[in-house]
N, C-alpha and C. Protein backbone atom coordinates (compact mmCIF):
# COMPACT_ATOMS: atom_id res chain seq x y z
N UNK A 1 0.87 -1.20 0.00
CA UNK A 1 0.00 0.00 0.00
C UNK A 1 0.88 1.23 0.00
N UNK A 2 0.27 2.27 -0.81
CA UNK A 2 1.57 3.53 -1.09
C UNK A 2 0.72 4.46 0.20
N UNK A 3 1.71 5.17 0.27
CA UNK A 3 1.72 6.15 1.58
C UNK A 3 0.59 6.87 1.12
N UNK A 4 -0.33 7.58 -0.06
CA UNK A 4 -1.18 7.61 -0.51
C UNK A 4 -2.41 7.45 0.02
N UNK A 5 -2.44 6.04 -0.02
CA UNK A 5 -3.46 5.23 0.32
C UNK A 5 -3.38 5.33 2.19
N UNK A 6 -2.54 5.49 2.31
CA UNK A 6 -2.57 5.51 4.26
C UNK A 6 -2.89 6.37 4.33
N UNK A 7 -2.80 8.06 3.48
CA UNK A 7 -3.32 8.92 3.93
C UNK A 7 -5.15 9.03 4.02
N UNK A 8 -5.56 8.58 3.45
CA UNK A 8 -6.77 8.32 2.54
C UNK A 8 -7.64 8.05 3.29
N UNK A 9 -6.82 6.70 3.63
CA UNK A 9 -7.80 6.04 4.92
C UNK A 9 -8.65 6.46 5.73
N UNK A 10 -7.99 7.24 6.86
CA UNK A 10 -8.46 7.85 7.86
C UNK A 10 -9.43 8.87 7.20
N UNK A 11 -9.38 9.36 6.42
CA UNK A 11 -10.42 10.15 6.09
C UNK A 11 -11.79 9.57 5.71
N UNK A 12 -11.69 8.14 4.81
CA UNK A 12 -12.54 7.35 4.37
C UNK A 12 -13.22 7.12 5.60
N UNK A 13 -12.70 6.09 6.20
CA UNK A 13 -12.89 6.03 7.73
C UNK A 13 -14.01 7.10 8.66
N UNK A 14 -13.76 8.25 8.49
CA UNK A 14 -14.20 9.48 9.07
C UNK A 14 -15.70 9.68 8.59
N UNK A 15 -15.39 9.33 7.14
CA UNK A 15 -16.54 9.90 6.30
C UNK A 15 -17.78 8.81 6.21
N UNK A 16 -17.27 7.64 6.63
CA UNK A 16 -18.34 6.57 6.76
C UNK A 16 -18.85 6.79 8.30
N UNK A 17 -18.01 6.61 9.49
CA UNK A 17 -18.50 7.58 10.54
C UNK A 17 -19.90 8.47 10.84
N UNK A 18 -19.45 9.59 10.15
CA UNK A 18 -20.29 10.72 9.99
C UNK A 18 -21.49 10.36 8.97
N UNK A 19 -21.61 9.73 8.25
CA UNK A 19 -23.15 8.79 7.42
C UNK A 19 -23.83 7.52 8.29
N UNK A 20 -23.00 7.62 8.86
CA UNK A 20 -23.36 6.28 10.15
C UNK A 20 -24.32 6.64 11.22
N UNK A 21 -23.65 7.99 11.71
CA UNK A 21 -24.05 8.87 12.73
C UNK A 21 -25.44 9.86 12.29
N UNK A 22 -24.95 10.35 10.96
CA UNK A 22 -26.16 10.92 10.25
C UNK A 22 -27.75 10.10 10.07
N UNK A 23 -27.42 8.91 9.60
CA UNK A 23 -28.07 7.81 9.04
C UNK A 23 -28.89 7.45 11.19
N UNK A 24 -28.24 7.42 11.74
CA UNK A 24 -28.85 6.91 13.12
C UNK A 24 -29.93 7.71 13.49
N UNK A 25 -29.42 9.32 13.36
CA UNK A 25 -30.03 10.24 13.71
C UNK A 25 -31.24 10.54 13.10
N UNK A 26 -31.54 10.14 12.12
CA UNK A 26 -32.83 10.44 11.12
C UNK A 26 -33.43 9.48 11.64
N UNK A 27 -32.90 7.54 11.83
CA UNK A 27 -33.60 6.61 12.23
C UNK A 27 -34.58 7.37 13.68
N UNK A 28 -33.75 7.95 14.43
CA UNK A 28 -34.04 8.05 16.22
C UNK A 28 -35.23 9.57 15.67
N UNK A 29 -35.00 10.04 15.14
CA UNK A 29 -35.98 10.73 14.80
C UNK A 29 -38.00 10.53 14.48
N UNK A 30 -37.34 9.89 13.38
CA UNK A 30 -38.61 9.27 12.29
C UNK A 30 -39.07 8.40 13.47
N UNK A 31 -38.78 7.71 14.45
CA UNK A 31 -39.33 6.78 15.22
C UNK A 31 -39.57 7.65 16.28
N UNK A 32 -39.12 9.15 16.76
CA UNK A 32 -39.68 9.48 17.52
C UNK A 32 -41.29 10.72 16.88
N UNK A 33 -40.84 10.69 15.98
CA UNK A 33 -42.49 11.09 15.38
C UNK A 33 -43.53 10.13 15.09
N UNK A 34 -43.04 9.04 14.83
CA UNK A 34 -43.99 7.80 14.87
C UNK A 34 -44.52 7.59 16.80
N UNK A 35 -43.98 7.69 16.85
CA UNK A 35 -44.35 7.28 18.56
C UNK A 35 -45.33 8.32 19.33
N UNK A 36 -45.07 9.60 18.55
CA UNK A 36 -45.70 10.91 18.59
C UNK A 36 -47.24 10.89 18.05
N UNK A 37 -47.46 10.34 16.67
CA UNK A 37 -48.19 9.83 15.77
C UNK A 37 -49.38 8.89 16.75
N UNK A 38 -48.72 7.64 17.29
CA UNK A 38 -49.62 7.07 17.88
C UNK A 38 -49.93 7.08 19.46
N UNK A 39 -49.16 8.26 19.91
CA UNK A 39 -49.83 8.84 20.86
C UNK A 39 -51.31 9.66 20.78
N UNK A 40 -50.54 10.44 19.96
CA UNK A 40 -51.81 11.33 19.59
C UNK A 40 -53.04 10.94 19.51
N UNK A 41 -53.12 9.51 18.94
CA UNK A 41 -54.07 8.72 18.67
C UNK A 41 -54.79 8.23 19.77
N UNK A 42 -53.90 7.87 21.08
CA UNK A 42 -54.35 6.90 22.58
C UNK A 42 -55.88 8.20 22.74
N UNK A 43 -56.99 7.24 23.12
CA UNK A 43 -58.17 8.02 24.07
C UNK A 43 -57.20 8.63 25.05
N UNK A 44 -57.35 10.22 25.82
CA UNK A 44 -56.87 10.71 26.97
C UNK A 44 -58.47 10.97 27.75
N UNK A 45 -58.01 11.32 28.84
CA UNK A 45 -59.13 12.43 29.32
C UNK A 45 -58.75 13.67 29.29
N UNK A 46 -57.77 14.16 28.86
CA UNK A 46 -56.90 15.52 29.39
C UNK A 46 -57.85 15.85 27.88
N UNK A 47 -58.23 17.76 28.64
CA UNK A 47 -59.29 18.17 27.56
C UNK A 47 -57.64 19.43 26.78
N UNK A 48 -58.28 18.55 25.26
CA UNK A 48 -57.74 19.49 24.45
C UNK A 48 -57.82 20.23 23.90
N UNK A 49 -59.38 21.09 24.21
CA UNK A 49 -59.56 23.04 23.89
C UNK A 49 -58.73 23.16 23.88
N UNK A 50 -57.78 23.31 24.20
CA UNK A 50 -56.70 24.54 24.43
C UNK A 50 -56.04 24.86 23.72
N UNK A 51 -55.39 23.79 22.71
CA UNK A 51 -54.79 23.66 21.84
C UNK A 51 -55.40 24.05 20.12
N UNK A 52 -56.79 24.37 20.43
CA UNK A 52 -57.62 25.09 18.51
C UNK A 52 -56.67 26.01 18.67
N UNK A 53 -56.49 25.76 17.49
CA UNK A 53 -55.70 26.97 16.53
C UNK A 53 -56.09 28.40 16.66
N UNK A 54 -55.77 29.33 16.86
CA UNK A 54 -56.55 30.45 16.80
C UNK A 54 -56.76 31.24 15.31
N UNK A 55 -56.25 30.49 14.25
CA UNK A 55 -57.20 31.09 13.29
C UNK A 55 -58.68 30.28 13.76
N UNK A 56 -58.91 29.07 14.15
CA UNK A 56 -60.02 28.46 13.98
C UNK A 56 -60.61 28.93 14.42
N UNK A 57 -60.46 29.93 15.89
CA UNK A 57 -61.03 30.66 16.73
C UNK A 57 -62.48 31.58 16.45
N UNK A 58 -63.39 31.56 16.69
CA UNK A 58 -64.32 32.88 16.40
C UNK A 58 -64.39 33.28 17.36
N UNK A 59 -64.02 34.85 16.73
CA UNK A 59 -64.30 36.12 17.89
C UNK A 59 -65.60 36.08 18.29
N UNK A 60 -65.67 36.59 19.87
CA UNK A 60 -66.86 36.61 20.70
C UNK A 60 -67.25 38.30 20.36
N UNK A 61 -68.62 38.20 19.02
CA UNK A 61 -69.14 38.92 19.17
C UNK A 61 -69.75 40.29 19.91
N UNK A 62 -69.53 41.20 19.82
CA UNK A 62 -70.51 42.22 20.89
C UNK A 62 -70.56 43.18 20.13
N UNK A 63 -72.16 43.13 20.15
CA UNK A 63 -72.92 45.03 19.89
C UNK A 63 -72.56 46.19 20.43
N UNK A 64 -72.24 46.73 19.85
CA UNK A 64 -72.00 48.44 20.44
C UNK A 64 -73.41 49.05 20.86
N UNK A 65 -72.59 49.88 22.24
CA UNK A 65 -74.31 50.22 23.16
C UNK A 65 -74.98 51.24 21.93
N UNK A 66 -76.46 51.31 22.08
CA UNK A 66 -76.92 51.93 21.06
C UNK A 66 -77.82 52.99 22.53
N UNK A 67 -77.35 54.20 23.01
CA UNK A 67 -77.31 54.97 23.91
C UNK A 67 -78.41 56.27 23.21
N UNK A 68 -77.82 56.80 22.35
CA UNK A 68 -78.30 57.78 21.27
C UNK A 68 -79.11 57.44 20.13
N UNK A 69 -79.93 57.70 20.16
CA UNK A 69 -81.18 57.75 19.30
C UNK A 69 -81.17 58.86 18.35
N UNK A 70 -81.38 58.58 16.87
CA UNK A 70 -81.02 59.90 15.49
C UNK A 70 -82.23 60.64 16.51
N UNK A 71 -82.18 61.67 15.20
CA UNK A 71 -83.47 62.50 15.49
C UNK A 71 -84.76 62.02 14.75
N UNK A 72 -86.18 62.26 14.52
CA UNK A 72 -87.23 61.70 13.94
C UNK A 72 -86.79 61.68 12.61
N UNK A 73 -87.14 61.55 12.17
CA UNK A 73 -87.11 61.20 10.09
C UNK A 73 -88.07 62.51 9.71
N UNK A 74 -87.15 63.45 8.75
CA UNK A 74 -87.79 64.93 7.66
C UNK A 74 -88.68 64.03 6.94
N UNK A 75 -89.15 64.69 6.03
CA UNK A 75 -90.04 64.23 5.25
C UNK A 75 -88.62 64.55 3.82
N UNK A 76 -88.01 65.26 3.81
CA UNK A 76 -87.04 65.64 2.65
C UNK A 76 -85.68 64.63 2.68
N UNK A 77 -85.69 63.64 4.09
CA UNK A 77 -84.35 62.90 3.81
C UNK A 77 -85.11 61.55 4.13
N UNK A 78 -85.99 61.12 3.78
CA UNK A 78 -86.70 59.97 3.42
C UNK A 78 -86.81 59.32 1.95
N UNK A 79 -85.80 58.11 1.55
CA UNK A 79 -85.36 57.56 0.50
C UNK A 79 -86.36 56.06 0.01
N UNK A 80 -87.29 56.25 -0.70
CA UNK A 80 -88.11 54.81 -0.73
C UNK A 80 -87.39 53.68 -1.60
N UNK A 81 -87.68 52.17 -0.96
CA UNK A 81 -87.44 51.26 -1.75
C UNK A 81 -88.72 50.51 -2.14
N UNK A 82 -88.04 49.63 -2.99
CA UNK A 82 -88.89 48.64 -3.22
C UNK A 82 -88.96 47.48 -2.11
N UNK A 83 -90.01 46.60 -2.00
CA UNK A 83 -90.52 45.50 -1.38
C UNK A 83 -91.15 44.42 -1.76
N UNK A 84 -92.46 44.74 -2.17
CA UNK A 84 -93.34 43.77 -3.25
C UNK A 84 -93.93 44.49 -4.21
N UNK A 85 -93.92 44.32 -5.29
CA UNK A 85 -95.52 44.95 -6.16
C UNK A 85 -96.54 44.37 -5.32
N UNK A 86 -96.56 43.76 -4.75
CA UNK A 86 -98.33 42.91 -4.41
C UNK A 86 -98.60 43.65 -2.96
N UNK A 87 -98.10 44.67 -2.36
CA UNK A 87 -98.35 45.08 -1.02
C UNK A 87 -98.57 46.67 -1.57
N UNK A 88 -99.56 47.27 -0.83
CA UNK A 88 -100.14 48.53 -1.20
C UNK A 88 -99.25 49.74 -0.23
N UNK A 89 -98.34 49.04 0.92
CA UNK A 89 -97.51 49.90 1.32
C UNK A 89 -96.38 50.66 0.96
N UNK A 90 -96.08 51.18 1.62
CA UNK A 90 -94.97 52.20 0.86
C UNK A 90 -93.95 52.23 2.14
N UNK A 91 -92.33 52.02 1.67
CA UNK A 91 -91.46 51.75 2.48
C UNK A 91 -90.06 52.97 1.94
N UNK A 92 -89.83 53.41 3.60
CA UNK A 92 -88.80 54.64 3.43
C UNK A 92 -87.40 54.59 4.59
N UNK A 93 -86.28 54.55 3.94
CA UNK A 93 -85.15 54.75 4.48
C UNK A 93 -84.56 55.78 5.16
N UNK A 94 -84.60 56.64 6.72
CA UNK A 94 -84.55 57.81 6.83
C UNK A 94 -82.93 57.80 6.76
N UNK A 95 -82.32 58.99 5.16
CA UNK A 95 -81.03 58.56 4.91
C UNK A 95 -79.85 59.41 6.16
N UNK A 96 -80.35 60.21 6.74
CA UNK A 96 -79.95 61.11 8.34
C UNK A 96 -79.62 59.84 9.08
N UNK A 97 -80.40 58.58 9.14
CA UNK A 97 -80.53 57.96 9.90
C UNK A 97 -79.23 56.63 9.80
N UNK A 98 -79.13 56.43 8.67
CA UNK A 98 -78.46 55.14 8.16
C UNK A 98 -77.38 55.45 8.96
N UNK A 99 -76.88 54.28 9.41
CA UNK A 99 -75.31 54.21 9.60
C UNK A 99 -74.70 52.65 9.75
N UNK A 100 -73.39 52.16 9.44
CA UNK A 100 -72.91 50.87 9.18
C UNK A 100 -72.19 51.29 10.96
N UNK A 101 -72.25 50.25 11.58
CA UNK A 101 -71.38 50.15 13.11
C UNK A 101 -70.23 49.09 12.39
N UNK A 102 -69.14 49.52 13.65
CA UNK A 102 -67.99 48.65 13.88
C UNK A 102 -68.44 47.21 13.69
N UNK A 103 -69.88 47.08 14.54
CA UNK A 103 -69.77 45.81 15.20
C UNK A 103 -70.64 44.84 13.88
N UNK A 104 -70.45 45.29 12.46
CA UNK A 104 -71.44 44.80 10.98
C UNK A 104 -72.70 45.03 11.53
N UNK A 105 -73.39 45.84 12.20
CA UNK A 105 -74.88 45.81 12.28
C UNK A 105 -74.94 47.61 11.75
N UNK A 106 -76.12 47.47 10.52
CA UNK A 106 -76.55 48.09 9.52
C UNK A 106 -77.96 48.88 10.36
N UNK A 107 -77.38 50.21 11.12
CA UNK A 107 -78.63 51.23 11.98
C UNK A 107 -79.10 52.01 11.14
N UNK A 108 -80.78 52.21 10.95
CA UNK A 108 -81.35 53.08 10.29
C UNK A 108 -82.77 53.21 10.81
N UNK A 109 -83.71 54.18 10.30
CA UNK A 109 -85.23 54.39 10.82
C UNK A 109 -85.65 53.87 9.44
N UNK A 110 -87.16 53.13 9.61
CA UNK A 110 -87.72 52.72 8.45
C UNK A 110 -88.86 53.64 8.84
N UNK A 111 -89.56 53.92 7.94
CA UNK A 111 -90.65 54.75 7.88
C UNK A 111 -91.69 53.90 6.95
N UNK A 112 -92.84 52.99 7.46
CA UNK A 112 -93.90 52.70 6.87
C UNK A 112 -95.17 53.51 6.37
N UNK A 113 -95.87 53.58 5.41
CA UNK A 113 -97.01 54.46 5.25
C UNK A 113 -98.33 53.70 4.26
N UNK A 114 -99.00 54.23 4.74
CA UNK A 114 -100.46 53.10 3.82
C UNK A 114 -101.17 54.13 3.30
N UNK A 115 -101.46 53.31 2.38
CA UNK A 115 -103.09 54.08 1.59
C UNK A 115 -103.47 54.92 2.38
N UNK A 116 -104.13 54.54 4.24
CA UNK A 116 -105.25 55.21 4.47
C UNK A 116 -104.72 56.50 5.26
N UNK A 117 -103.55 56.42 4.68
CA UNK A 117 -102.58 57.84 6.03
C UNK A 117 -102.03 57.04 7.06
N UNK A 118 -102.21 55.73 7.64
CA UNK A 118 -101.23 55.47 8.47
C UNK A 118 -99.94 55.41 8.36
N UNK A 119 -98.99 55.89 9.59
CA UNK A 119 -97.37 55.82 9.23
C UNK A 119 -96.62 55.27 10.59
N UNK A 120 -95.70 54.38 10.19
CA UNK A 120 -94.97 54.08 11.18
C UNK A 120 -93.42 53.73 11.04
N UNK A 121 -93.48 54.48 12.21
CA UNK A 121 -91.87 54.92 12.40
C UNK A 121 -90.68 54.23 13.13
N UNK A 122 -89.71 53.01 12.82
CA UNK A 122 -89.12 52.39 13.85
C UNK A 122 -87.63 52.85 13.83
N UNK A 123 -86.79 52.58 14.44
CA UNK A 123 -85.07 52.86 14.41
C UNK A 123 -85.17 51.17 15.31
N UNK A 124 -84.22 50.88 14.04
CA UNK A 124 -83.73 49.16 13.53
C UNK A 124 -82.17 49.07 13.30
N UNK A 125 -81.83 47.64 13.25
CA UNK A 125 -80.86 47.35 12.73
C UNK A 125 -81.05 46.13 12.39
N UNK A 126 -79.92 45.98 10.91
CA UNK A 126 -79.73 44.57 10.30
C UNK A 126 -78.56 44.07 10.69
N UNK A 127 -78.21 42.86 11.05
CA UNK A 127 -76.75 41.73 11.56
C UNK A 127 -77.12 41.08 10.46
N UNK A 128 -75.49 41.68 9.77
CA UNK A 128 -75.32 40.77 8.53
C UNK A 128 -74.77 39.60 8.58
N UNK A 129 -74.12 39.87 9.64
CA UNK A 129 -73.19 37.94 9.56
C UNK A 129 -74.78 36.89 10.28
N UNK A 130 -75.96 37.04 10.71
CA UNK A 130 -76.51 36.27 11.04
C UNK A 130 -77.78 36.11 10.76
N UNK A 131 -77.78 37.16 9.43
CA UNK A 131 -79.64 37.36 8.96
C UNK A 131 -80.69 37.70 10.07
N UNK A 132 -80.11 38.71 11.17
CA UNK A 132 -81.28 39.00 11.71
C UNK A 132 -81.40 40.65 11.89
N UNK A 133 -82.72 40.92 12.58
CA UNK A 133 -82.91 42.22 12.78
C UNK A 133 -83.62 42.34 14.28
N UNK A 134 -83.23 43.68 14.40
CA UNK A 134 -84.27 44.15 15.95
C UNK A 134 -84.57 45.51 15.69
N UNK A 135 -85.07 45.85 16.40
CA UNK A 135 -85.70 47.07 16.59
C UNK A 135 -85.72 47.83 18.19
N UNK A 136 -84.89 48.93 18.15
CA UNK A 136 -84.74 49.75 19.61
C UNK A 136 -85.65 51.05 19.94
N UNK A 137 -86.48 51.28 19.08
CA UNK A 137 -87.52 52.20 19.02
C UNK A 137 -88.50 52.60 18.72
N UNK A 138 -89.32 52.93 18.76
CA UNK A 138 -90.55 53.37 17.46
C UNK A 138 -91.13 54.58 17.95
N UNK A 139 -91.60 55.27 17.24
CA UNK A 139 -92.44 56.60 17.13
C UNK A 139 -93.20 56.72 18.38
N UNK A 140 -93.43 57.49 19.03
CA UNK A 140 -94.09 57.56 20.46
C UNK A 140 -95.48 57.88 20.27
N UNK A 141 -96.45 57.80 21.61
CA UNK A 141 -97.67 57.33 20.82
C UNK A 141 -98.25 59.80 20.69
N UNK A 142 -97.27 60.04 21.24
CA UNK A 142 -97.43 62.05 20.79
C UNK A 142 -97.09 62.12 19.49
N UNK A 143 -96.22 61.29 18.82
CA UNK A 143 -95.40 61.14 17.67
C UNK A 143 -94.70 62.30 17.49
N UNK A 144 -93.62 62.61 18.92
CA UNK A 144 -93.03 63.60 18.93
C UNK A 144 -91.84 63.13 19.87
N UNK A 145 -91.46 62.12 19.79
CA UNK A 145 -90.05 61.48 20.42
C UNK A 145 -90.42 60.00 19.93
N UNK A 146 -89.47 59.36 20.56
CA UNK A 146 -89.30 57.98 20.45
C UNK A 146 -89.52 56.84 22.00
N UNK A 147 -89.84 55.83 21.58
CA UNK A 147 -90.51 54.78 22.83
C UNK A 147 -89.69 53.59 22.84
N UNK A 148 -88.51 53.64 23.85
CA UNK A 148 -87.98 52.75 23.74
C UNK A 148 -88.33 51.47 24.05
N UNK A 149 -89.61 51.43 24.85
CA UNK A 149 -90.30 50.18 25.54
C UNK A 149 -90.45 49.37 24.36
N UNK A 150 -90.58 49.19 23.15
CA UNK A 150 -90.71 48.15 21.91
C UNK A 150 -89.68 47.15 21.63
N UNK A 151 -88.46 48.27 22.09
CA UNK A 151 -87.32 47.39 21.76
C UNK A 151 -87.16 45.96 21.77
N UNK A 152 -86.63 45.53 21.43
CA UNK A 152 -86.54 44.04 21.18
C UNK A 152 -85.60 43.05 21.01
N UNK A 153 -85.25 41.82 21.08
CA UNK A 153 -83.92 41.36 20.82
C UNK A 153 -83.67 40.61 19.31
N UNK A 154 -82.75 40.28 19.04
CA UNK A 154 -82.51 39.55 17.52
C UNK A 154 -83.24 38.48 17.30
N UNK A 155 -83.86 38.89 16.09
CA UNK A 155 -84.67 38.23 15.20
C UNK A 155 -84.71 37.56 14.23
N UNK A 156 -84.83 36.69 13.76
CA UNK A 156 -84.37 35.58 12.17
C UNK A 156 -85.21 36.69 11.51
N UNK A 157 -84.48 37.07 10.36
CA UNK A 157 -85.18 37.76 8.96
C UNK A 157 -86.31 36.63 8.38
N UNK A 158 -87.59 37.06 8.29
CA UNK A 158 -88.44 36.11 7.50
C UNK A 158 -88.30 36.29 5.95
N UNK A 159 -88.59 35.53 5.13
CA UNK A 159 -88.31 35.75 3.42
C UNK A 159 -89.98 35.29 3.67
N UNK A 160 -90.16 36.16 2.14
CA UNK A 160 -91.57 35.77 1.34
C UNK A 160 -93.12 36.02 1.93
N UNK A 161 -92.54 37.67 2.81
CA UNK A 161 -93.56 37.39 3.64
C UNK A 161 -93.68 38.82 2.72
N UNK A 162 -95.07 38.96 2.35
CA UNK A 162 -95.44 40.43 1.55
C UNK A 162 -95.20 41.64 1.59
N UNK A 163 -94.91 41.72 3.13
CA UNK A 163 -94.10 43.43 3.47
C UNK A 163 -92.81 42.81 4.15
N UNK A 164 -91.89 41.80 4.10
CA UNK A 164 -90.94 41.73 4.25
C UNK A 164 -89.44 42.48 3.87
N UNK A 165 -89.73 43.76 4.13
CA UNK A 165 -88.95 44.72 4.17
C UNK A 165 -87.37 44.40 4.35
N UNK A 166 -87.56 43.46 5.72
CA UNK A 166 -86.02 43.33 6.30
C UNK A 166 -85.03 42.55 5.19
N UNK A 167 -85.43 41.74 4.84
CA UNK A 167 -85.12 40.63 3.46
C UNK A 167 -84.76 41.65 2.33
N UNK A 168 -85.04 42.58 1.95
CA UNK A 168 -85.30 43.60 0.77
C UNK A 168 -84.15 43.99 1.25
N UNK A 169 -83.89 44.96 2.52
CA UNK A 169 -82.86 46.00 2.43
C UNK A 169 -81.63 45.11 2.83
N UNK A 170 -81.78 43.93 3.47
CA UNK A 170 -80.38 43.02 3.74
C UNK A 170 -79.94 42.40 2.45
N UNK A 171 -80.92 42.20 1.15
CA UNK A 171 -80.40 41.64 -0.01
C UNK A 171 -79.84 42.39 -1.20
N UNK A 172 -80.77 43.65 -1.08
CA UNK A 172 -80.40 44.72 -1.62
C UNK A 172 -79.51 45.66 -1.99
N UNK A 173 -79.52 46.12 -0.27
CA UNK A 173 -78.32 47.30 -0.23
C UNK A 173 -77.56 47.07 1.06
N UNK A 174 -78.10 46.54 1.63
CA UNK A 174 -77.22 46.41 3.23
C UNK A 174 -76.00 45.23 3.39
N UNK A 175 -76.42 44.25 2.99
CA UNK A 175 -75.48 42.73 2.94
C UNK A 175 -74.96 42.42 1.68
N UNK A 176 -73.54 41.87 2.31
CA UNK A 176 -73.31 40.91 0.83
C UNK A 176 -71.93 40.19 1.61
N UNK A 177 -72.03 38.49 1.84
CA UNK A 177 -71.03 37.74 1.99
C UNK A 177 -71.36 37.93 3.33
N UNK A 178 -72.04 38.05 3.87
CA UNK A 178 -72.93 38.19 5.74
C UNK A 178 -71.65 39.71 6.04
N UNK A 179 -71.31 40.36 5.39
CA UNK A 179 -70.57 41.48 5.79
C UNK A 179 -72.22 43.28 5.67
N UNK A 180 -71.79 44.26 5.66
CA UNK A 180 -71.97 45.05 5.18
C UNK A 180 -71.72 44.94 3.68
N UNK A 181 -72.43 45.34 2.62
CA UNK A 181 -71.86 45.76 1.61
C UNK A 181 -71.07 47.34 1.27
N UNK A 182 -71.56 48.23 2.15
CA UNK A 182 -70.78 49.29 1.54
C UNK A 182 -70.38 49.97 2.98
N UNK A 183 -69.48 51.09 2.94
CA UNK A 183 -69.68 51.97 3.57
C UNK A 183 -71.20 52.45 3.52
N UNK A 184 -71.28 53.41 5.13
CA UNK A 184 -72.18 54.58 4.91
C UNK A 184 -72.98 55.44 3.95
N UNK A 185 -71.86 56.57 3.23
CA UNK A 185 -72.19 56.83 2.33
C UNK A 185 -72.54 56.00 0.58
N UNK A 186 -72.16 55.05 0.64
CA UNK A 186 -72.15 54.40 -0.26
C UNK A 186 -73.96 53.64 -0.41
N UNK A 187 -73.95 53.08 0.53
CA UNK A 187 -75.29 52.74 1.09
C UNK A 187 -76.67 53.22 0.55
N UNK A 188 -76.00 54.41 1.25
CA UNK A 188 -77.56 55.81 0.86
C UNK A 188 -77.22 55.84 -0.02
N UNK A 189 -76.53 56.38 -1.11
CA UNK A 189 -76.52 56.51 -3.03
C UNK A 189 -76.94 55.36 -3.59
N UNK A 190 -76.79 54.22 -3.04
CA UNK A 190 -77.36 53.08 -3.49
C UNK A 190 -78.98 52.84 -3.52
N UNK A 191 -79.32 52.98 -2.58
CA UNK A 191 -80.63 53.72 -2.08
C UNK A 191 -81.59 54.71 -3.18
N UNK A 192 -80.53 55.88 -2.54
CA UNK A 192 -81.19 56.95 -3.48
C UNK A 192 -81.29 56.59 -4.96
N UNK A 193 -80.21 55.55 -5.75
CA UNK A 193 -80.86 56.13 -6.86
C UNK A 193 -80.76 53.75 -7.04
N UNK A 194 -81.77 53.47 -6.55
CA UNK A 194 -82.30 52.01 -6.91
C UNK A 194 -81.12 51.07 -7.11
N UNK A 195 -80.00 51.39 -6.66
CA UNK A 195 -78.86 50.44 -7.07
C UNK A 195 -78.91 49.16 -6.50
N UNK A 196 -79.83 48.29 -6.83
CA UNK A 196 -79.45 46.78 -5.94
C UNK A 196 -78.65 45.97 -6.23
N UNK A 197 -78.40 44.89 -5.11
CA UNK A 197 -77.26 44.10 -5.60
C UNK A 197 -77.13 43.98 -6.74
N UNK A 198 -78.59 43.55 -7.30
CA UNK A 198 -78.54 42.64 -8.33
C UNK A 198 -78.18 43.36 -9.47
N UNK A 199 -78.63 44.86 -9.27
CA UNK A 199 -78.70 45.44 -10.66
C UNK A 199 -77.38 45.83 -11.05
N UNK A 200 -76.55 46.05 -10.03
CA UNK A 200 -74.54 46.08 -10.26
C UNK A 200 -74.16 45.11 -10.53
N UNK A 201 -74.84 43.50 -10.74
CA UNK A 201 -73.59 42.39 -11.16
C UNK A 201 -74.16 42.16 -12.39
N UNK A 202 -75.31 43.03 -13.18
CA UNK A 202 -75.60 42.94 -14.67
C UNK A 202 -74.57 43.73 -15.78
C-alpha cells in the first residue's frame, strides 16, 4: 500500500462515521415522530380546547351600546325602496338615519305608510353575519319622540312574507357575503338612486 493510500484512509474512515451517525439520527428521529403519531391517537381524558388553533377561533361577538337615538325622520331625507308589487304599502329609508357600526350591524329608521294615512316609524338594525334584525324604538304614541319600551332582541329575517322589508334592504343594499356591503355613504346613493345588488352584477 503507497503512503497515498494511508493517507486516505483515515479520512474514508471518518466519512463513513459521519453517514453512520447521520443515518442513526434520522432513524431516532422518524421513530420518535412515529411514537408521537400514535400517541396522539391513545383516548386521553386531558381536555384538548386549548390547543384550537386560533385562526379556527371565532371572535366573541358584541354590539356596540346603542345609547343615542337619530333624530325623527324629515319628510325631505326619506329615500323609498322597493318591497313587493303585491303590497299597497310604501317603504322609506330615513337617509340622516343610516349608519354601518364597527360591530357589521346596519342602523337606520324605516318609515312605513299606507293608503289610508297610516305611518310608522321604527329605528332598527340589520346583523349581517346572522340574517337577523331588531328594533330599539318606534315613534311615540305624541309622535313627537321615540318609545324605547318596543325594543326588542334579535330576530331571524323572515323571506316571502309580503311586506318583508327586512329581506329587501339586507339583499339589496345592506349585505353581501354576511358582511356590510358598503360603507355609509355608499349605502344611501345606493338607495337613493335604486342600485341593488342585483342590478350592479348585470
Amino acid at each position: 500500500m503507497t503512503g497515498r493510500g494511508l493517507v486516505a484512509a483515515p479520512f474514508f474512515y471518518e466519512e463513513c462515521i459521519l453517514k453512520a451517525i447521520a443515518l442513526a439520527a434520522a432513524s431516532i428521529a422518524a421513530a420518535a415522530v412515529l411514537a408521537g403519531c400514535a400517541h396522539s391517537n391513545t383516548p386521553s381524558n386531558k381536555d384538548d380546547s386549548a390547543f384550537v388553533y386560533l385562526l379556527d377561533r371565532q371572535p366573541i361577538w358584541k354590539e356596540n351600546t346603542v345609547d343615542t337615538l337619530p333624530p325623527l325622520p324629515q319628510a325631505g331625507d326619506l329615500l323609498p325602496f322597493d318591497v313587493s308589487q303585491n303590497t299597497p304599502l310604501k317603504f322609506f329609508v330615513d337617509a340622516k338615519s343610516l349608519e354601518v357600526g364597527a360591530d357589521g350591524v346596519v342602523r337606520y329608521t324605516v318609515v312605513v305608510t299606507s293608503p289610508a294615512g297610516a305611518r310608522n316609524v321604527i329605528y332598527e338594525g340589520i346583523r349581517c353575519d346572522t340574517y337577523e334584525w331588531r328594533q330599539y324604538a318606534g315613534l311615540n304614541a305624541d309622535h313627537d319622540g321615540w318609545d324605547r319600551t318596543i325594543e326588542n332582541d334579535w330576530r331571524r329575517i323572515e323571506n316571502g312574507e309580503l311586506n318583508a322589508y327586512h329581506s329587501a334592504l339586507y339583499q339589496d343594499y345592506f349585505c353581501a357575503n354576511k358582511m356590510p356591503m358598503a360603507k355609509t355613504k355608499v349605502i344611501i346613493e345606493n338607495i337613493r338612486y335604486h342600485r341593488t345588488a342585483l342590478s350592479q352584477q348585470r
